[in-house]
Protein backbone atom coordinates (compact mmCIF):
# COMPACT_ATOMS: atom_id res chain seq x y z
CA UNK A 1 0.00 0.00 0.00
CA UNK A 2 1.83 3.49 -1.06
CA UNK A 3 0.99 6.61 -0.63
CA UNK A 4 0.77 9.04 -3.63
CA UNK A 5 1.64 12.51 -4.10
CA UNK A 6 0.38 14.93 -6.58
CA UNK A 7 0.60 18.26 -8.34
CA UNK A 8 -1.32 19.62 -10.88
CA UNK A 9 -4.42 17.33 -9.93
CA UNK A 10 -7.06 20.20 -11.60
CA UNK A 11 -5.39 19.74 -15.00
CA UNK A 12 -6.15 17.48 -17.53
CA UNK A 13 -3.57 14.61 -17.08
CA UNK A 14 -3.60 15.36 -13.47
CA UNK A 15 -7.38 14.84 -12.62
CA UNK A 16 -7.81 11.86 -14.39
CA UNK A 17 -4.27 10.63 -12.32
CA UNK A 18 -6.04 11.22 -9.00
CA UNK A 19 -9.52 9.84 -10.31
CA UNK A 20 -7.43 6.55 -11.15
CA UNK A 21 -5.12 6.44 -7.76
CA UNK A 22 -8.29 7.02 -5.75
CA UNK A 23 -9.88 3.71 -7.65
CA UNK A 24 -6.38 1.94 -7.69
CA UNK A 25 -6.29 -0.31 -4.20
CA UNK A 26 -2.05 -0.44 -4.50
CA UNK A 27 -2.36 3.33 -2.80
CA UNK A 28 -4.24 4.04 0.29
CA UNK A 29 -3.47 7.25 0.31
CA UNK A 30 -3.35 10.12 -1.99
CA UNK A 31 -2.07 13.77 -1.37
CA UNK A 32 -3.02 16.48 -3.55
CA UNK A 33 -1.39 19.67 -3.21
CA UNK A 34 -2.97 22.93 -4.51
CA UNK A 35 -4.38 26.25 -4.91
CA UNK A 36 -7.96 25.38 -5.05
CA UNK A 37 -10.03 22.03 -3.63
CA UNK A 38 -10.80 19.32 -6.33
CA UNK A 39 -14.37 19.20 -4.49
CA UNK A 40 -14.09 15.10 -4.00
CA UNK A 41 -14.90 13.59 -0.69
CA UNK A 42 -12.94 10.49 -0.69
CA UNK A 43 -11.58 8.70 2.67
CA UNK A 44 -8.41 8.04 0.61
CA UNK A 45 -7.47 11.97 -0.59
CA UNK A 46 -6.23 14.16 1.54
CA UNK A 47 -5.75 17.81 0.10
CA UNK A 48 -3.65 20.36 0.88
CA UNK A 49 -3.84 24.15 -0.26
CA UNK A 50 -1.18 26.00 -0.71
CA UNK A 51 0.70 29.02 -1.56
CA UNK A 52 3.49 27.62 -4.35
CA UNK A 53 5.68 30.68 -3.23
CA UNK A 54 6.17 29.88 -0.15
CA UNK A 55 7.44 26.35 0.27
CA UNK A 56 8.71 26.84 4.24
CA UNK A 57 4.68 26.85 4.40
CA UNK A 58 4.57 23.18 2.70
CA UNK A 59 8.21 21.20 1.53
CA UNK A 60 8.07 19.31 5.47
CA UNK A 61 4.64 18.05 3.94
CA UNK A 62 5.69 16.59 0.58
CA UNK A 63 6.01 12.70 2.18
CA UNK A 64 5.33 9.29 0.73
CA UNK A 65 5.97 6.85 -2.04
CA UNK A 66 5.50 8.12 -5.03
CA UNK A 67 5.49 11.53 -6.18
CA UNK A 68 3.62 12.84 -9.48
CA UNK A 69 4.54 16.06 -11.21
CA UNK A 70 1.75 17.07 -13.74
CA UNK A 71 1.82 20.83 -13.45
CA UNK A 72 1.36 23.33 -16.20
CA UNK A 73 -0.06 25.62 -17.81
CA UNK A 74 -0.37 27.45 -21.17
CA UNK A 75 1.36 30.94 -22.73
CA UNK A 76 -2.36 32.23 -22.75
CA UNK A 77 -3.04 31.20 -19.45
CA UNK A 78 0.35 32.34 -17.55
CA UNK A 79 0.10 35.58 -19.45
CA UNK A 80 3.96 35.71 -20.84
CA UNK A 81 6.69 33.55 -20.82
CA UNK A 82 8.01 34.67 -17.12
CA UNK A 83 4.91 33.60 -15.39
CA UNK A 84 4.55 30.01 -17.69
CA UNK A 85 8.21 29.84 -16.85
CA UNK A 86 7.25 30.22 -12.80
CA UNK A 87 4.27 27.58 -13.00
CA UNK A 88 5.81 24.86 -15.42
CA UNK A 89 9.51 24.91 -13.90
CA UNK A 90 10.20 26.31 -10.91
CA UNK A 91 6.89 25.45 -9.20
CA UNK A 92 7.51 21.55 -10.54
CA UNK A 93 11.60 21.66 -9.73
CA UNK A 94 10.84 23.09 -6.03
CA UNK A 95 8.39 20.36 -5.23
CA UNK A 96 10.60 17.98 -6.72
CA UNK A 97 13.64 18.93 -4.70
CA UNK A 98 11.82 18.80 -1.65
CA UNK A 99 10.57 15.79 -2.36
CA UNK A 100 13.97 14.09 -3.06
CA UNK A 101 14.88 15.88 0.32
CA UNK A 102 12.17 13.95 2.09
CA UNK A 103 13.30 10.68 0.86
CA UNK A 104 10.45 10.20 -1.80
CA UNK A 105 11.91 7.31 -3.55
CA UNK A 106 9.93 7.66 -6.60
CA UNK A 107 9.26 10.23 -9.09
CA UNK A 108 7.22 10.62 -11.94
CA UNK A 109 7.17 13.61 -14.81
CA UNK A 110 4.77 14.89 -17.29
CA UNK A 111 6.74 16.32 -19.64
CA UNK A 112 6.15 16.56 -23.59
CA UNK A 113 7.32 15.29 -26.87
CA UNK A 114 10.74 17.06 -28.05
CA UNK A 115 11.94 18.83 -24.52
CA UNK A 116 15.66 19.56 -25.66
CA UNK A 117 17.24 22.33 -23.27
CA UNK A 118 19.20 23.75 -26.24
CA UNK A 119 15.97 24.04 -28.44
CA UNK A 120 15.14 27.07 -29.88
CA UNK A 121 11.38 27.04 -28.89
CA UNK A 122 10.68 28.41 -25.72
CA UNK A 123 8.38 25.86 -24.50
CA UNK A 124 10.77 22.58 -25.64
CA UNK A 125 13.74 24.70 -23.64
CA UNK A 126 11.93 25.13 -21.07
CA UNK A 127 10.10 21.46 -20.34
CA UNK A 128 13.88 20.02 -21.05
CA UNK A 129 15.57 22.06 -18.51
CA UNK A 130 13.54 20.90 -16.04
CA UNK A 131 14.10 17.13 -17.14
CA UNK A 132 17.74 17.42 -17.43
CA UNK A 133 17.41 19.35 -13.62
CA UNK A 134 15.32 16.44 -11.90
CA UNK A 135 17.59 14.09 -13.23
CA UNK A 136 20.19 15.49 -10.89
CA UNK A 137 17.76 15.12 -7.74
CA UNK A 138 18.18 12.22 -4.86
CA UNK A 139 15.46 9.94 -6.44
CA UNK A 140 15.81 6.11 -6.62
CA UNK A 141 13.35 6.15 -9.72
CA UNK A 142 13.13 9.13 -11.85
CA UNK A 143 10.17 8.22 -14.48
CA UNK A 144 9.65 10.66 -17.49
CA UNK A 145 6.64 10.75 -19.68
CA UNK A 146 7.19 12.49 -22.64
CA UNK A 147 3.56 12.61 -24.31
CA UNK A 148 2.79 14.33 -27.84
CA UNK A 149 -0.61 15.30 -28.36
CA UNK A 150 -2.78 15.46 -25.38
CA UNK A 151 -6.78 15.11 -25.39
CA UNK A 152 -8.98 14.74 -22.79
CA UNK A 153 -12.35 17.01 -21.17
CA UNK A 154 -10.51 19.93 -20.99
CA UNK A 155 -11.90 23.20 -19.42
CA UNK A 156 -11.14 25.46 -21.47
CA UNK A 157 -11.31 25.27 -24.99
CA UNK A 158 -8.06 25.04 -27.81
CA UNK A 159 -9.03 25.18 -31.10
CA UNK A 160 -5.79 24.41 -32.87
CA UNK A 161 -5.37 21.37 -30.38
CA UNK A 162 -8.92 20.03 -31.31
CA UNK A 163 -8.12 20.35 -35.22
CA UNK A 164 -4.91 18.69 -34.86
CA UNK A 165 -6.49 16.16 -32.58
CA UNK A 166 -9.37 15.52 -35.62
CA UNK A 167 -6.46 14.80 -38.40
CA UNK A 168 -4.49 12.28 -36.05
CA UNK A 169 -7.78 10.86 -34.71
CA UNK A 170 -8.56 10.21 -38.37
CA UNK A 171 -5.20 8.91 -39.62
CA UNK A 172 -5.42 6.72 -36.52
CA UNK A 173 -8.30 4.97 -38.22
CA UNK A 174 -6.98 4.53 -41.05
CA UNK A 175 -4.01 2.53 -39.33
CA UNK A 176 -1.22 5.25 -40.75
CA UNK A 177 -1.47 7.09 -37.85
CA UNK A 178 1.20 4.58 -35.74
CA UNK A 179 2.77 5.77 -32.34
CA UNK A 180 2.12 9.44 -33.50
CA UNK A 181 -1.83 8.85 -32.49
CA UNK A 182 -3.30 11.38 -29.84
CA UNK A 183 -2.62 10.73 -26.17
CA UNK A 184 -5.78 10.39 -24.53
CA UNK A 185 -5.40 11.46 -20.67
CA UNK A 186 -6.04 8.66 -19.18
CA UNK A 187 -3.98 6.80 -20.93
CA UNK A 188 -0.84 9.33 -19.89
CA UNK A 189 -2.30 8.64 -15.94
CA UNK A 190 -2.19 4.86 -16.01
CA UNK A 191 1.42 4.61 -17.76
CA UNK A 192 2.47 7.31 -14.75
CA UNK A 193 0.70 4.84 -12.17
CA UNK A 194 2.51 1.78 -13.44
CA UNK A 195 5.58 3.73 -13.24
CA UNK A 196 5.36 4.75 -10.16
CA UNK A 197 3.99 0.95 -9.54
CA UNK A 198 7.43 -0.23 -11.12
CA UNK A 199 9.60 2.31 -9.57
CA UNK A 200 12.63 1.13 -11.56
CA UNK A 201 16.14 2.23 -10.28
CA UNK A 202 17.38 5.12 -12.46
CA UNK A 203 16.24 7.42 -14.98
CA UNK A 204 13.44 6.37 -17.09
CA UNK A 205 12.38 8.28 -20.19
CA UNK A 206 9.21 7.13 -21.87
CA UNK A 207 7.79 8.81 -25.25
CA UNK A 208 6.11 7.84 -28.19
CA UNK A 209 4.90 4.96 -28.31
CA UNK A 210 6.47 4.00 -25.36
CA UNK A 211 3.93 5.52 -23.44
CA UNK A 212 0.57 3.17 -24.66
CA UNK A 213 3.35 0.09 -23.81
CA UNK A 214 3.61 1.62 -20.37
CA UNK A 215 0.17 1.88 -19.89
CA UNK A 216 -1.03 -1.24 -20.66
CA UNK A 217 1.19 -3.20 -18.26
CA UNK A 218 -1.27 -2.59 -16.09
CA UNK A 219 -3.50 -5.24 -17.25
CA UNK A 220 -1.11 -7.84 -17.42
CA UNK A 221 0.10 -6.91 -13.67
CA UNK A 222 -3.20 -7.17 -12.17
């Protein structure tokens, strides 16, 4: 029986990753961390809200077994790259270190399809900094999901996300579409769970089609 830890549980990936660890009987326990209640009343959850800025308030609390990262948000959202730059790295690293600190032996990354910390696009840069930063943290098992196109119930609406999703949907289909197919969200939570499940010594990267592989251990382990 583990006990999970999360961030980023009111995004897309994220809230179907608690929905799942809540249903999964391997953790008894799952800690959310953030700055508004998911509204669930489950004996399993506990919830903590916080203040991301001030991690004296919160870093002694970051304990247990295995710790997911899917925080993020969008250019639009953040309002410029300084404040997507706050939410999607330093927010993620900081919980991460303190984490490691705490002698969370297992750690597991949303990240995306072509992070590179020497790219040229802002985004890539910035997702593979933080990869190539965790990496460096205490962490028995560092798991890193590297997922291209996500789709899910989102709350807010992306048009060019929803058109892209349409065309790959469709060449999916067809059979053409191959490892390049959307990544349904919760598909991305269940290859996290059964990483964190596996909790492999090292550093794990997982993209591609590596991902649906990942998630359908699951079935074969249970």
């Amino acid at each position: 029986m583990k006990t999970a830890l999360v961030i980023g549980a009111t995004g897309l990936v994220g809230s179907q990753l608690v929905q799942q660890l809540l249903a999964d009987d391997r953790f008894n326990k799952v800690i959310v961390f953030g700055r508004r209640t998911l509204g669930i009343a489950n004996p399993k959850l506990e919830e903590h809200l916080i203040d991301f800025d001030k991690p004296e308030a919160w870093q002694h609390l970051v304990k247990g077994d295995v710790f997911f990262s899917t925080l993020g948000t969008t250019l639009k959202q953040a309002g410029g790259q300084n404040e997507q730059y706050m939410v999607d790295y330093h927010y993620q690293y900081k919980f991460a270190e303190a984490a490691a600190q705490n002698g969370v032996p297992a750690y597991v990354l949303v990240s995306s399809s072509g992070a590179n910390k020497d790219s040229m696009i802002f985004y890539s840069r910035m997702k593979g900094t933080l990869e190539e930063n965790v990496k460096k943290l205490d962490f028995q098992s560092i798991n890193i999901i590297q997922p291209g196109l996500l789709h899910g119930d989102r709350k807010e609406s992306r048009t060019g996300e929803e058109v892209a999703y349409k065309v790959l949907n469709f060449f999916d289909k067809l059979g053409i579409a191959g490892k390049y197919k959307p990544y349904e969200d919760k598909v991305v939570a269940r290859a996290m769970i059964n990483a964190g499940i596996a909790a492999q010594p090292g550093v794990h990267t997982y993209t591609l089609g590596d991902i649906f592989k990942l998630a359908e251990r699951e079935h074969l382990s249970r």
